[in-house]
PDB file of N, CA and C in Angstrom:
ATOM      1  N   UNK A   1     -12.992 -62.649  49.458  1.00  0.00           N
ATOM      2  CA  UNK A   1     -12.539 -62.594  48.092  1.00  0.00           C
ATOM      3  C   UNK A   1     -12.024 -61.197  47.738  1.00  0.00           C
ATOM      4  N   UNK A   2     -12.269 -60.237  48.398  1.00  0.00           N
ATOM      5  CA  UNK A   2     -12.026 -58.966  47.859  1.00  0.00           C
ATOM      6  C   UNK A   2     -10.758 -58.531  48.404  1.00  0.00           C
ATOM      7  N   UNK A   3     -10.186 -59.258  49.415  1.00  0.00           N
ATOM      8  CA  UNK A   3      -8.812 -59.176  49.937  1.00  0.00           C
ATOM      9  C   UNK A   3      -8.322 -59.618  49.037  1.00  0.00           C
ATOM     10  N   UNK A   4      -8.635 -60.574  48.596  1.00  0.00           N
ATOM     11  CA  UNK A   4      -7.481 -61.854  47.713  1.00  0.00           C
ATOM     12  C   UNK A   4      -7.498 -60.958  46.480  1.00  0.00           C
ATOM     13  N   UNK A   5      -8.130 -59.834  46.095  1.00  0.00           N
ATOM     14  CA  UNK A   5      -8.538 -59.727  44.549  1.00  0.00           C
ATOM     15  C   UNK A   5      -7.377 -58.043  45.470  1.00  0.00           C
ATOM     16  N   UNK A   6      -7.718 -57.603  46.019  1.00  0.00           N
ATOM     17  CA  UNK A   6      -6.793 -56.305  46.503  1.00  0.00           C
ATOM     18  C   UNK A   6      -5.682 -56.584  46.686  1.00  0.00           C
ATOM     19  N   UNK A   7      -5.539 -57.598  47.279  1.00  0.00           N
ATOM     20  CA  UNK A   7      -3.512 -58.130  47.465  1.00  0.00           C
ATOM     21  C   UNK A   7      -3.311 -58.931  46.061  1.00  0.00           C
ATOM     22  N   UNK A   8      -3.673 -59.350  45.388  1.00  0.00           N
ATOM     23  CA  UNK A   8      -3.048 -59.519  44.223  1.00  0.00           C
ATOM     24  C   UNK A   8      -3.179 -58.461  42.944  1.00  0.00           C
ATOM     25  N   UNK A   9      -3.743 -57.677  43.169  1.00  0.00           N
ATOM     26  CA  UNK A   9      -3.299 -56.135  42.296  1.00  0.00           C
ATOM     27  C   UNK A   9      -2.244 -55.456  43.001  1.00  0.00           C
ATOM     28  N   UNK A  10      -1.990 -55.374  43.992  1.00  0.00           N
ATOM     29  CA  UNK A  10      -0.846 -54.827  44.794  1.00  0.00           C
ATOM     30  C   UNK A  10       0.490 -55.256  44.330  1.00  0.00           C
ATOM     31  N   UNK A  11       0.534 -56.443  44.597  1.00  0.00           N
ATOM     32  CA  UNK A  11       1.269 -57.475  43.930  1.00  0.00           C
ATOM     33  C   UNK A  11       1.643 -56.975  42.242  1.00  0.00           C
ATOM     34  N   UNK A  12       0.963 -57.413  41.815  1.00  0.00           N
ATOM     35  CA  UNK A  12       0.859 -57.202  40.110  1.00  0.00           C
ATOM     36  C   UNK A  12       1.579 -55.863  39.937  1.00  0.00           C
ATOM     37  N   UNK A  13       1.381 -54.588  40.629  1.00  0.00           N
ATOM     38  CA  UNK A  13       1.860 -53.069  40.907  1.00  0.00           C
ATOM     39  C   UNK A  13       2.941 -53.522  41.234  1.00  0.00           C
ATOM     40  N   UNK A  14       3.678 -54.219  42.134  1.00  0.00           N
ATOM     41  CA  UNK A  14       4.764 -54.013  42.582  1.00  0.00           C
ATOM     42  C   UNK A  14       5.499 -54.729  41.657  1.00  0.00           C
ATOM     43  N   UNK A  15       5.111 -56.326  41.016  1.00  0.00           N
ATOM     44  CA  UNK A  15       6.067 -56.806  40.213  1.00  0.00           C
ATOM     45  C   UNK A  15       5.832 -55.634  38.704  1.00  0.00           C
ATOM     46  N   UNK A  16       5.457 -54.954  38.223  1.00  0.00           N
ATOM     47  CA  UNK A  16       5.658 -54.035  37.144  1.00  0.00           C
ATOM     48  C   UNK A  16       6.312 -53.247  37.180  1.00  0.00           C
ATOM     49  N   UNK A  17       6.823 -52.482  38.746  1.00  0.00           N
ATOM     50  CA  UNK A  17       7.418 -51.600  38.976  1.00  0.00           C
ATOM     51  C   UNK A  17       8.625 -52.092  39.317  1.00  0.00           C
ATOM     52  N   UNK A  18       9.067 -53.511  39.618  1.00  0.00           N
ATOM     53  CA  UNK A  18      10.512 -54.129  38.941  1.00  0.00           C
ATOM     54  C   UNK A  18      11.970 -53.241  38.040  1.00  0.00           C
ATOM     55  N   UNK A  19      12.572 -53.324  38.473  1.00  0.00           N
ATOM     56  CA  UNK A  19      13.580 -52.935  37.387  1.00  0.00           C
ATOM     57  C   UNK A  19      13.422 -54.132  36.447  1.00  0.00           C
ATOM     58  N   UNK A  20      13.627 -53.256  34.900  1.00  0.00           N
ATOM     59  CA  UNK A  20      13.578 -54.031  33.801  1.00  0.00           C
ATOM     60  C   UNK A  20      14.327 -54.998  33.467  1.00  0.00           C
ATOM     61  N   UNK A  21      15.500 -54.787  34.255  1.00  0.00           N
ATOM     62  CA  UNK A  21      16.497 -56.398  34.149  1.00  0.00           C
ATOM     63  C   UNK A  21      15.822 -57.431  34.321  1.00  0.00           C
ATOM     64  N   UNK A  22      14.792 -57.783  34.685  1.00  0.00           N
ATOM     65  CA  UNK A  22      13.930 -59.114  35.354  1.00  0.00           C
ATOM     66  C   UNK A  22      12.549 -58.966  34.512  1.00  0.00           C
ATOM     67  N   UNK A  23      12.922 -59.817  33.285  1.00  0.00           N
ATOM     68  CA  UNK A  23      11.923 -60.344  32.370  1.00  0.00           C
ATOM     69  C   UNK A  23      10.763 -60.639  32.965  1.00  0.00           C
ATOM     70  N   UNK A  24       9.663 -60.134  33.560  1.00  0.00           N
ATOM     71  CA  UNK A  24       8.545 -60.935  34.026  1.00  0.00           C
ATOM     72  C   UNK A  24       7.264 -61.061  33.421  1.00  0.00           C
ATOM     73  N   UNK A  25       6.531 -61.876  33.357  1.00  0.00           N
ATOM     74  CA  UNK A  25       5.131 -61.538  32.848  1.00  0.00           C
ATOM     75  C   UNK A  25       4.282 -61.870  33.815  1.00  0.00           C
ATOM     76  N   UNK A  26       2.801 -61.303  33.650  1.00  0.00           N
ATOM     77  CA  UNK A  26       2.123 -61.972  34.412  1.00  0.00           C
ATOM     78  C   UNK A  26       1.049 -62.589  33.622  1.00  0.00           C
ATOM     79  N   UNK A  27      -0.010 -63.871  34.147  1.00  0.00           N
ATOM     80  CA  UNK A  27      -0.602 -63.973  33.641  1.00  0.00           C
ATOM     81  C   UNK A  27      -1.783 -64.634  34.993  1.00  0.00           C
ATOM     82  N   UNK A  28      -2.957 -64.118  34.905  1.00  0.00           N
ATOM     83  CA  UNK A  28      -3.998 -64.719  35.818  1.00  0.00           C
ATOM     84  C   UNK A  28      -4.222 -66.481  35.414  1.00  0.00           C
ATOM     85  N   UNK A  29      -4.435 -67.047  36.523  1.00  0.00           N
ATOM     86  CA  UNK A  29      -4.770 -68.635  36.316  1.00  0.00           C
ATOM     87  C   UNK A  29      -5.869 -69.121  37.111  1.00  0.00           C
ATOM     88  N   UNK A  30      -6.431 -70.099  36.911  1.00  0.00           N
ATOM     89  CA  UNK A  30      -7.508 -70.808  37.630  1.00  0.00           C
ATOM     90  C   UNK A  30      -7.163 -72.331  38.053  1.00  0.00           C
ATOM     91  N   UNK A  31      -6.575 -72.277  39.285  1.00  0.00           N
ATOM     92  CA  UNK A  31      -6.207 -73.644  39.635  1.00  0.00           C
ATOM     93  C   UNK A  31      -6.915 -74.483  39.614  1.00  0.00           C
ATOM     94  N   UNK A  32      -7.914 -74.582  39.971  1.00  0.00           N
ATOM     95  CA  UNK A  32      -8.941 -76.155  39.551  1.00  0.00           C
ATOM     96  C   UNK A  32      -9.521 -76.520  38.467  1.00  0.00           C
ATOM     97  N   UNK A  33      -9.453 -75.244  37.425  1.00  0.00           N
ATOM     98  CA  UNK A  33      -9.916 -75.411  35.912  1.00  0.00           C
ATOM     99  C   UNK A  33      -8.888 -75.861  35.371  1.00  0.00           C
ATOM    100  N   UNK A  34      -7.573 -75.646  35.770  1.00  0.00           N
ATOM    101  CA  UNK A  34      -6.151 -75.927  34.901  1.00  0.00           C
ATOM    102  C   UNK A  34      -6.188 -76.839  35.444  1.00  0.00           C
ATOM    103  N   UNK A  35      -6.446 -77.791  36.325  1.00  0.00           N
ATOM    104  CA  UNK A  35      -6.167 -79.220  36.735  1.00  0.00           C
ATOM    105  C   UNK A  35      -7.243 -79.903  35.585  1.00  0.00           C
ATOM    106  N   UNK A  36      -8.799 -79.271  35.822  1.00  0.00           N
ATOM    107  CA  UNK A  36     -10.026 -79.926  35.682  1.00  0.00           C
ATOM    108  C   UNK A  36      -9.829 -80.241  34.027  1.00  0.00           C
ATOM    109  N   UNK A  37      -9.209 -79.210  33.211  1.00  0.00           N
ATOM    110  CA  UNK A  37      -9.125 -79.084  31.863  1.00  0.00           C
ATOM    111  C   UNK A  37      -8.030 -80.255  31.224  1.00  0.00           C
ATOM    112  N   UNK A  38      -7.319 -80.870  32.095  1.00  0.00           N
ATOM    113  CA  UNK A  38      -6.129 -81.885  31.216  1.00  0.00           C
ATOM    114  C   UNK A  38      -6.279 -83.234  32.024  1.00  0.00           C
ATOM    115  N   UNK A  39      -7.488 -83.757  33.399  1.00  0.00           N
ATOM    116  CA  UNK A  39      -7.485 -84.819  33.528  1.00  0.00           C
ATOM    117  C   UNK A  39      -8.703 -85.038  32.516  1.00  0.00           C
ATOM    118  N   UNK A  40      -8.550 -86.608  32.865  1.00  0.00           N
ATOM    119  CA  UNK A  40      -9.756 -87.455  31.891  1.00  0.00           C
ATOM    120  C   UNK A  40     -10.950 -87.273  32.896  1.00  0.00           C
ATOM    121  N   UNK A  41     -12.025 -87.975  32.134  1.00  0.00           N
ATOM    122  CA  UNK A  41     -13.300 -88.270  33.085  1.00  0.00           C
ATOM    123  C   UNK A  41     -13.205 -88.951  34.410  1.00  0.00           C
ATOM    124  N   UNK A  42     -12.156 -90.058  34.200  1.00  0.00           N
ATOM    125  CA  UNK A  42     -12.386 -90.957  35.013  1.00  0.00           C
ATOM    126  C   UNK A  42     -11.623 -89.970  36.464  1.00  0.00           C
ATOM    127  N   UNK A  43     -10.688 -89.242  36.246  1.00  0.00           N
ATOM    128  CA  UNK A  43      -9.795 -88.373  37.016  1.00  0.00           C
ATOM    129  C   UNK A  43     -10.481 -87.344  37.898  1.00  0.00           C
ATOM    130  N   UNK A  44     -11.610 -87.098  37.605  1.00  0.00           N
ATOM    131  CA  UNK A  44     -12.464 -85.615  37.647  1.00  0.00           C
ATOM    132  C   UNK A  44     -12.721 -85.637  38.713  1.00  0.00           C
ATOM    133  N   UNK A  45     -12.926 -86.753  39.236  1.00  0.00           N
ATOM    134  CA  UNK A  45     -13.647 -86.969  41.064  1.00  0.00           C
ATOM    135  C   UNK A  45     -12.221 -86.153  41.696  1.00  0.00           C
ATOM    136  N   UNK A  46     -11.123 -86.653  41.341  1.00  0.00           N
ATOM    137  CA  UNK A  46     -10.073 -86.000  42.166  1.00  0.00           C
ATOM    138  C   UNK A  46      -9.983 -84.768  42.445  1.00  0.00           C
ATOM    139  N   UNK A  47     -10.084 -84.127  41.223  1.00  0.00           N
ATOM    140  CA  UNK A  47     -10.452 -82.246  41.373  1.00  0.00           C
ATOM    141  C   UNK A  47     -11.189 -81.849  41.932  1.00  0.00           C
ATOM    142  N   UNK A  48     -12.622 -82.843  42.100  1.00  0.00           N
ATOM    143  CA  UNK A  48     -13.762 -81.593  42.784  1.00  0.00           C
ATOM    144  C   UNK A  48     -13.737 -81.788  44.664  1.00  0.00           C
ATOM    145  N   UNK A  49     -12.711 -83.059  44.602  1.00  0.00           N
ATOM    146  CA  UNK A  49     -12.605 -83.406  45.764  1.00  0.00           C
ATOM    147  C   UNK A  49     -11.341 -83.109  46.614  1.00  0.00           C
ATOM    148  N   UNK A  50      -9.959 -82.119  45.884  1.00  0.00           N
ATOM    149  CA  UNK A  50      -8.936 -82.498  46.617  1.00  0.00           C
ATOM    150  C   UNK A  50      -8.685 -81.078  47.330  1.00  0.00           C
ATOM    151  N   UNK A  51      -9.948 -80.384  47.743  1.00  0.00           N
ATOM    152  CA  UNK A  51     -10.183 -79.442  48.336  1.00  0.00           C
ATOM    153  C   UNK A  51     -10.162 -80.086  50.306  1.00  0.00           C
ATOM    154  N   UNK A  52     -10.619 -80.923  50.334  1.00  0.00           N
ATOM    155  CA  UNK A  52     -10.769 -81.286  51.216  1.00  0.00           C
ATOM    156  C   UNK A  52     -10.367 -82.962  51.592  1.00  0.00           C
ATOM    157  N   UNK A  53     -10.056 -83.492  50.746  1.00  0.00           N
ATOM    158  CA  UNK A  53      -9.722 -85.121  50.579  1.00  0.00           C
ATOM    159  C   UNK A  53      -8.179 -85.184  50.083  1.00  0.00           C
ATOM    160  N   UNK A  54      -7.010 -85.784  51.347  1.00  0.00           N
ATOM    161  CA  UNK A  54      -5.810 -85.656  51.394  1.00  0.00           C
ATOM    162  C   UNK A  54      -5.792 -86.407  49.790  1.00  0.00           C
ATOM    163  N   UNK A  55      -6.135 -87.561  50.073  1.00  0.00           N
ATOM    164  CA  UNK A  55      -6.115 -88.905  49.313  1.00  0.00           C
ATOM    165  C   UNK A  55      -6.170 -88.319  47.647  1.00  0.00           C
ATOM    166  N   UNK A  56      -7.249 -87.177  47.772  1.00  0.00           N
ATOM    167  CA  UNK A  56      -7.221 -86.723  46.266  1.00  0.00           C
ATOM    168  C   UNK A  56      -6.066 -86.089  46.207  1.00  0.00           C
ATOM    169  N   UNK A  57      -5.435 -85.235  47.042  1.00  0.00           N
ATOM    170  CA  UNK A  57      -4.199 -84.169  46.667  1.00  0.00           C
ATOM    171  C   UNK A  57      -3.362 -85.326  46.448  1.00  0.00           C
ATOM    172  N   UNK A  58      -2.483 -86.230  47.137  1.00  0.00           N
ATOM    173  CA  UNK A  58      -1.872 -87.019  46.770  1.00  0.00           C
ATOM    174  C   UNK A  58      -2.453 -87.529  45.473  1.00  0.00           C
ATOM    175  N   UNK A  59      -3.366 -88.375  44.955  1.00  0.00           N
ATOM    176  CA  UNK A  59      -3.289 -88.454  43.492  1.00  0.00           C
ATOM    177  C   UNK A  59      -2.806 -87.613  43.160  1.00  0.00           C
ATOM    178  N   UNK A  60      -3.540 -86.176  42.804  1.00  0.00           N
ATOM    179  CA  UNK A  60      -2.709 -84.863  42.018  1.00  0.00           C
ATOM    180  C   UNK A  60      -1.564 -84.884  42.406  1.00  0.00           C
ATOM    181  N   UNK A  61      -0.596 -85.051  43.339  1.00  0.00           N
ATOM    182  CA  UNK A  61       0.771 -85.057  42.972  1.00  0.00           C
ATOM    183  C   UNK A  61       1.776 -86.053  42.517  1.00  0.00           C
ATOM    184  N   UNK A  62       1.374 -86.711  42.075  1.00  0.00           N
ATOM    185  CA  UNK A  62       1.484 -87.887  41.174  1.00  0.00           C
ATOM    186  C   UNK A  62       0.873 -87.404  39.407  1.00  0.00           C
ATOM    187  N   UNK A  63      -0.122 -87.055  39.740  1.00  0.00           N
ATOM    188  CA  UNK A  63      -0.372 -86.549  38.500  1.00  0.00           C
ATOM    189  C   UNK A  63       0.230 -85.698  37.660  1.00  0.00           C
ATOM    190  N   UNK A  64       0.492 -84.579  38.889  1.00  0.00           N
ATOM    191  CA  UNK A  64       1.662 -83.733  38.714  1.00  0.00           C
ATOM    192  C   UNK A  64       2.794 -83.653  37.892  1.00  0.00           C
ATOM    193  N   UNK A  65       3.501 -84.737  38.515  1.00  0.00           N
ATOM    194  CA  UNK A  65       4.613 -85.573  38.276  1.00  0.00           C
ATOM    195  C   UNK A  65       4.779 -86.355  36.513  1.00  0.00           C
ATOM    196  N   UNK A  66       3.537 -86.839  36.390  1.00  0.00           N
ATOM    197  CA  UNK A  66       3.307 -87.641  34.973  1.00  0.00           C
ATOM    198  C   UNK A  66       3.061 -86.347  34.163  1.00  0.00           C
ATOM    199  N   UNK A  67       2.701 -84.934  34.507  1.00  0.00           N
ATOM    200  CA  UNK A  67       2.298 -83.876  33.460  1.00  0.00           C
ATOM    201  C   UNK A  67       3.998 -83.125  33.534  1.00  0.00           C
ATOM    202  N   UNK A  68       4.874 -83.520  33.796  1.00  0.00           N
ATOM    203  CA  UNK A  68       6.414 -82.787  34.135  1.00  0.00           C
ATOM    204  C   UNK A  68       6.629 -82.012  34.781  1.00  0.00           C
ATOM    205  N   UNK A  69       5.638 -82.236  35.919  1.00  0.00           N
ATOM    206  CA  UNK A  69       6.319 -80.565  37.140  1.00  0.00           C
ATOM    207  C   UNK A  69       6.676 -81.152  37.950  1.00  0.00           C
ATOM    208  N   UNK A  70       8.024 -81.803  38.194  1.00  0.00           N
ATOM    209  CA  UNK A  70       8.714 -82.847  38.949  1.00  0.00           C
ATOM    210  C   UNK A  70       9.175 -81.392  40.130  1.00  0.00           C
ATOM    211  N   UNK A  71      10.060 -82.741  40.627  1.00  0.00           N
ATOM    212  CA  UNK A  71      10.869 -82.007  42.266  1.00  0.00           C
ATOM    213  C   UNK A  71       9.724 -81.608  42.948  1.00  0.00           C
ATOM    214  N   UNK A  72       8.314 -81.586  42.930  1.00  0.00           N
ATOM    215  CA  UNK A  72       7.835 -81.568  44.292  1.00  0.00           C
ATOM    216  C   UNK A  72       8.190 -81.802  45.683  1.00  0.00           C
ATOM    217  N   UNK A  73       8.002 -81.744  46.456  1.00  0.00           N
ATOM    218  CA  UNK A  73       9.211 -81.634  47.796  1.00  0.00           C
ATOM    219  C   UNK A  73       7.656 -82.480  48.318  1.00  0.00           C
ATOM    220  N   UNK A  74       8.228 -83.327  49.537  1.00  0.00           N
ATOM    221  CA  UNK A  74       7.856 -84.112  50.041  1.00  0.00           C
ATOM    222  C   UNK A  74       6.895 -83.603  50.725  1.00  0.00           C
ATOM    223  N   UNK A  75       5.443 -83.692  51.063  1.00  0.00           N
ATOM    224  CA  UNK A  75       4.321 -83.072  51.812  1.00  0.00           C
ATOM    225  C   UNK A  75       3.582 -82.218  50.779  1.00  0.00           C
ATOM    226  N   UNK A  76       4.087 -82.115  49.689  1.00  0.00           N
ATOM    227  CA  UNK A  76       3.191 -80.795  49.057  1.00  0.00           C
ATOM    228  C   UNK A  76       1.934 -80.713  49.198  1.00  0.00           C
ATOM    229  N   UNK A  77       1.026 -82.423  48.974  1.00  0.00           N
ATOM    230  CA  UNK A  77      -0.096 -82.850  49.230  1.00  0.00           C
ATOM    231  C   UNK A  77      -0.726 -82.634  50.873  1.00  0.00           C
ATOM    232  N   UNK A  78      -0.419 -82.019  51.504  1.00  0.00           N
ATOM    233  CA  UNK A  78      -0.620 -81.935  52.517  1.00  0.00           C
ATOM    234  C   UNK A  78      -1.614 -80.823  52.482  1.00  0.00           C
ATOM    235  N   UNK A  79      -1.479 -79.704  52.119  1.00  0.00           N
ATOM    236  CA  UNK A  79      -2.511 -78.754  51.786  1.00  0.00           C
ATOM    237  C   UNK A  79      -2.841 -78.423  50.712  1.00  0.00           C
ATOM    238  N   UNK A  80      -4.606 -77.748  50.353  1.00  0.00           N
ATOM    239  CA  UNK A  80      -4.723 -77.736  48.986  1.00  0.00           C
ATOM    240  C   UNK A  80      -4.033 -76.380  48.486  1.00  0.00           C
ATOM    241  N   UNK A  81      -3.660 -75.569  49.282  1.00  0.00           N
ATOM    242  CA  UNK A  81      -2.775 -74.171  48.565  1.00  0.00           C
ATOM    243  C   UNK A  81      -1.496 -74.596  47.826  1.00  0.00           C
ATOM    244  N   UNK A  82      -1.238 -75.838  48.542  1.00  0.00           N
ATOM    245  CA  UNK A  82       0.243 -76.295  47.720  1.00  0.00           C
ATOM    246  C   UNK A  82      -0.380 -77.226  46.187  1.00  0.00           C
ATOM    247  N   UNK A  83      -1.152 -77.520  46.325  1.00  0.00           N
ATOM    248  CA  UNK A  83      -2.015 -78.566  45.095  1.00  0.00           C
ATOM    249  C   UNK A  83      -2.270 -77.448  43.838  1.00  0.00           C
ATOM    250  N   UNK A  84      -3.182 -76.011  44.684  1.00  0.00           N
ATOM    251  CA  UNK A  84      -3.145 -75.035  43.773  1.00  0.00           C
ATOM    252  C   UNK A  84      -2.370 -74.587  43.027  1.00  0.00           C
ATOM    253  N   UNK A  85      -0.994 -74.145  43.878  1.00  0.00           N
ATOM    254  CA  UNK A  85       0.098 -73.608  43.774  1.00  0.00           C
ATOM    255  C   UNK A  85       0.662 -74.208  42.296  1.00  0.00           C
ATOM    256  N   UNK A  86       0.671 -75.607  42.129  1.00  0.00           N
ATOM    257  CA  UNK A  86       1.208 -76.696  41.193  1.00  0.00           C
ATOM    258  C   UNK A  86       0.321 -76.337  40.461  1.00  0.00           C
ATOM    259  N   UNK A  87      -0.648 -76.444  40.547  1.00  0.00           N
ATOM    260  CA  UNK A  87      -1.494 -76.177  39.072  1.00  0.00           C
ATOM    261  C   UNK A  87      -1.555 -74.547  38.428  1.00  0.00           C
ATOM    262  N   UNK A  88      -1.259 -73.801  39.381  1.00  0.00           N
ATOM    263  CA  UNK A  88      -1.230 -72.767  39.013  1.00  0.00           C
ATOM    264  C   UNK A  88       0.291 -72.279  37.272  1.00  0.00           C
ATOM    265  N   UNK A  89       1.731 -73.227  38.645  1.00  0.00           N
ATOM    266  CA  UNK A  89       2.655 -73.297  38.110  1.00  0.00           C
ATOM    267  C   UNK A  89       2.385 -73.930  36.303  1.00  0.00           C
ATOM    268  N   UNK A  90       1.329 -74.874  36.573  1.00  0.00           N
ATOM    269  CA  UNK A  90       1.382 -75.778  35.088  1.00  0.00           C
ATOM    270  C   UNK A  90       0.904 -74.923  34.122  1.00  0.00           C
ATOM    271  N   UNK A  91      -0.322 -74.213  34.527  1.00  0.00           N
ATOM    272  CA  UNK A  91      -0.966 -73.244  33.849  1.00  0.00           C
ATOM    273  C   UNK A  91       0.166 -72.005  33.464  1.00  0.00           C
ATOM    274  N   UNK A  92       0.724 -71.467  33.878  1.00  0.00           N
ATOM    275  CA  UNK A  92       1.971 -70.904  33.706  1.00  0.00           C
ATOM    276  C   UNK A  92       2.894 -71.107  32.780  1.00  0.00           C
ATOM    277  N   UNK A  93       3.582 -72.393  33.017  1.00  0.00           N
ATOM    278  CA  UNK A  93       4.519 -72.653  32.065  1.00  0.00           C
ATOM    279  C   UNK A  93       3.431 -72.953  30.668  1.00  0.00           C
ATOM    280  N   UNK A  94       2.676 -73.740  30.562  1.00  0.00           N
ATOM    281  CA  UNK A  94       2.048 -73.844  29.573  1.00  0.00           C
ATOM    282  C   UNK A  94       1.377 -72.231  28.787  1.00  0.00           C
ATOM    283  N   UNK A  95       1.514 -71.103  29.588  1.00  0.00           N
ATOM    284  CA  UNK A  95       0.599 -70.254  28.900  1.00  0.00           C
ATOM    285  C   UNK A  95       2.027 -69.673  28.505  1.00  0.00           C
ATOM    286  N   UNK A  96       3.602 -70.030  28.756  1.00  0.00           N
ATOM    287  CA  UNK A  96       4.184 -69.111  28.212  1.00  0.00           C
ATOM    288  C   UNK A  96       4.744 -69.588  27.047  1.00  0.00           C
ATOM    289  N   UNK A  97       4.490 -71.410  27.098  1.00  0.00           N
ATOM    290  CA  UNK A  97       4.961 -71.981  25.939  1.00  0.00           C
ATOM    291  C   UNK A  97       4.203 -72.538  25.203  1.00  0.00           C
ATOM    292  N   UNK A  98       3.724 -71.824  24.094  1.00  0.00           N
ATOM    293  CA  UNK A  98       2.511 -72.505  23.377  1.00  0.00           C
ATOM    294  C   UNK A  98       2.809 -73.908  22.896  1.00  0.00           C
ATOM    295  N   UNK A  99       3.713 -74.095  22.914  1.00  0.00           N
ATOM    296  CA  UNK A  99       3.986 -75.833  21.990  1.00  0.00           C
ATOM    297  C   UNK A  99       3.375 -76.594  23.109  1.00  0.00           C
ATOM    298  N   UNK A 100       3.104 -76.192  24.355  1.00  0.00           N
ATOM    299  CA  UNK A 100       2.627 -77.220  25.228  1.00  0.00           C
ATOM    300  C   UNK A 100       1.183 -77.290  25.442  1.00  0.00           C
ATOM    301  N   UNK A 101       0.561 -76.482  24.095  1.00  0.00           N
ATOM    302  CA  UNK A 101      -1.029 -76.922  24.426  1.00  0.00           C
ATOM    303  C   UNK A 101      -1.451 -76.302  25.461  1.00  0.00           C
ATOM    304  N   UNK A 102      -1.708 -75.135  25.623  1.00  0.00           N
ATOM    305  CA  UNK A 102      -2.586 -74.549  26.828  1.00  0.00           C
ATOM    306  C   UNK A 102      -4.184 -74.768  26.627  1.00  0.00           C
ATOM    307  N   UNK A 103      -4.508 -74.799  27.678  1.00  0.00           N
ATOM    308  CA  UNK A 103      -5.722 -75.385  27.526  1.00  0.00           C
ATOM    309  C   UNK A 103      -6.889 -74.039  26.925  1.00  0.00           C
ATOM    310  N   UNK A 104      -6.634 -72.770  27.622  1.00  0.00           N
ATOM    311  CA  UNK A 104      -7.362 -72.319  27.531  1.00  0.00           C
ATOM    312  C   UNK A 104      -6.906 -70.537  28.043  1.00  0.00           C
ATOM    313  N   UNK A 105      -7.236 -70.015  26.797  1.00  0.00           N
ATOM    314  CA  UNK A 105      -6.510 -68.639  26.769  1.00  0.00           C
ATOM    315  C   UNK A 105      -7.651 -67.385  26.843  1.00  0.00           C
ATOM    316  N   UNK A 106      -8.001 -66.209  27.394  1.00  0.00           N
ATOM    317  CA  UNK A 106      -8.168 -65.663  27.341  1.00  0.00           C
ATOM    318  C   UNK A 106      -7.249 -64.200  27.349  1.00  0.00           C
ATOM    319  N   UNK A 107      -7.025 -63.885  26.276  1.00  0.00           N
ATOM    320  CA  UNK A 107      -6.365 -61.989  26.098  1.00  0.00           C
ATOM    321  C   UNK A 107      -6.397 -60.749  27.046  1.00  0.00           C
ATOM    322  N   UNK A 108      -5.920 -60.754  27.159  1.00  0.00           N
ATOM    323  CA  UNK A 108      -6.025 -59.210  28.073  1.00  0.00           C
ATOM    324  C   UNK A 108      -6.823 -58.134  27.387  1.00  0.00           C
ATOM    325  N   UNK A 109      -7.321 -57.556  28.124  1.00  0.00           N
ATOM    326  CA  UNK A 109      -8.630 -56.776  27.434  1.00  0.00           C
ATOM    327  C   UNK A 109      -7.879 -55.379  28.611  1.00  0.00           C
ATOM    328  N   UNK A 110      -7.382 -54.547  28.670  1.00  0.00           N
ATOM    329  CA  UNK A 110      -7.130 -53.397  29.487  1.00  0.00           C
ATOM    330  C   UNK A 110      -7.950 -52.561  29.061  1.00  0.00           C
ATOM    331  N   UNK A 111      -8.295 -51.747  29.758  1.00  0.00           N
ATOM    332  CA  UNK A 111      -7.579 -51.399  31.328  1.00  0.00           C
ATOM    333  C   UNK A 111      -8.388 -52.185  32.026  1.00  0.00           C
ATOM    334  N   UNK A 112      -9.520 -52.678  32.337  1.00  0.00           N
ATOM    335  CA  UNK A 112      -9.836 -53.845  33.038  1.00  0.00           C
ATOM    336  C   UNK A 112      -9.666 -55.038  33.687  1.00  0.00           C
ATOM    337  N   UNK A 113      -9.096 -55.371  31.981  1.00  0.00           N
ATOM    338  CA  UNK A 113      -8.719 -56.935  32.402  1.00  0.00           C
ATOM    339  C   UNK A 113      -7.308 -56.911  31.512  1.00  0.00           C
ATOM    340  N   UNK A 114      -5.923 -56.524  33.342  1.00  0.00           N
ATOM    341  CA  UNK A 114      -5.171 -56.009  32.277  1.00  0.00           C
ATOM    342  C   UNK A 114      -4.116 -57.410  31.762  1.00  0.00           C
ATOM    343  N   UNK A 115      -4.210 -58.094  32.205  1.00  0.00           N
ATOM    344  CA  UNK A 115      -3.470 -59.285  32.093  1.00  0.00           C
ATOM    345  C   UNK A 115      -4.240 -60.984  31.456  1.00  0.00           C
ATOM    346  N   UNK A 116      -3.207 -61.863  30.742  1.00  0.00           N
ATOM    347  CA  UNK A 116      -4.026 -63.058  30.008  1.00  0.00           C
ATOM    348  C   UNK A 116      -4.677 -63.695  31.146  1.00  0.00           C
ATOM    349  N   UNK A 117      -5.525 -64.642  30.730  1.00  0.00           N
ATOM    350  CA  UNK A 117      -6.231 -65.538  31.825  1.00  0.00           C
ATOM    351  C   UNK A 117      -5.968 -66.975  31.201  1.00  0.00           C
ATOM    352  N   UNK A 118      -5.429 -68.001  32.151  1.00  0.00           N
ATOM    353  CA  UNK A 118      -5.242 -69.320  31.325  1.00  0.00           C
ATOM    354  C   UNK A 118      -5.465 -69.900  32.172  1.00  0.00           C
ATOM    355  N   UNK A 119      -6.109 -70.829  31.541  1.00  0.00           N
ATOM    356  CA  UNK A 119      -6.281 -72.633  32.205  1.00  0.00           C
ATOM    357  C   UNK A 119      -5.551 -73.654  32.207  1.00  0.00           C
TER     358      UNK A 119
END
């Protein structure tokens, strides 16, 4: 975890240091909470399971699909980094467009916590 938490501050450094022509924001996400937060009950088995259960990732990309993050490319379900990836994306567009109901916002608190956190 402490790799993953060191290469994505690296990251974060390098997209800030961008030339300003390229609008970017960032915002931290939680892929299985941003899935876990907009299915129903009956759905929930799929999330805690599509870590390891093809059958669940395929639901989620279907699910996907019914929440508007179309053009998935064929196989996405194949691994759960690509399942993440999608939920990450949803959490994303939703945290930049509030009319779409984000599930769940936390503020940036710097210098710590220098970026939003959404579900």
């Amino acid at each position: 975890m402490v790799y993953l938490t060191l290469r994505g501050i690296k990251l974060t450094r390098e997209i800030e240091n961008l030339p300003k022509a390229f609008p970017i924001s960032i915002v931290e996400v939680h892929p299985g909470a941003a899935i876990g937060a907009r299915v129903t009950e009956k759905e929930l088995e799929y999330v805690l399971t599509y870590k390891k259960n093809l059958s669940s990732r395929k639901y989620l990309k279907n699910w996907f699909e019914q929440q508007n993050v179309t053009g998935l490319p064929n196989g996405v379900e194949n691994e759960s980094h690509s399942i993440d990836s999608c939920a990450a994306a949803l959490a994303a567009w939703h945290w930049a467009d509030p009319s779409l109901n984000p599930k769940w916002i936390f503020s940036a608190q710097p210098p710590l916590h220098p970026f939003d956190y959404c579900c």
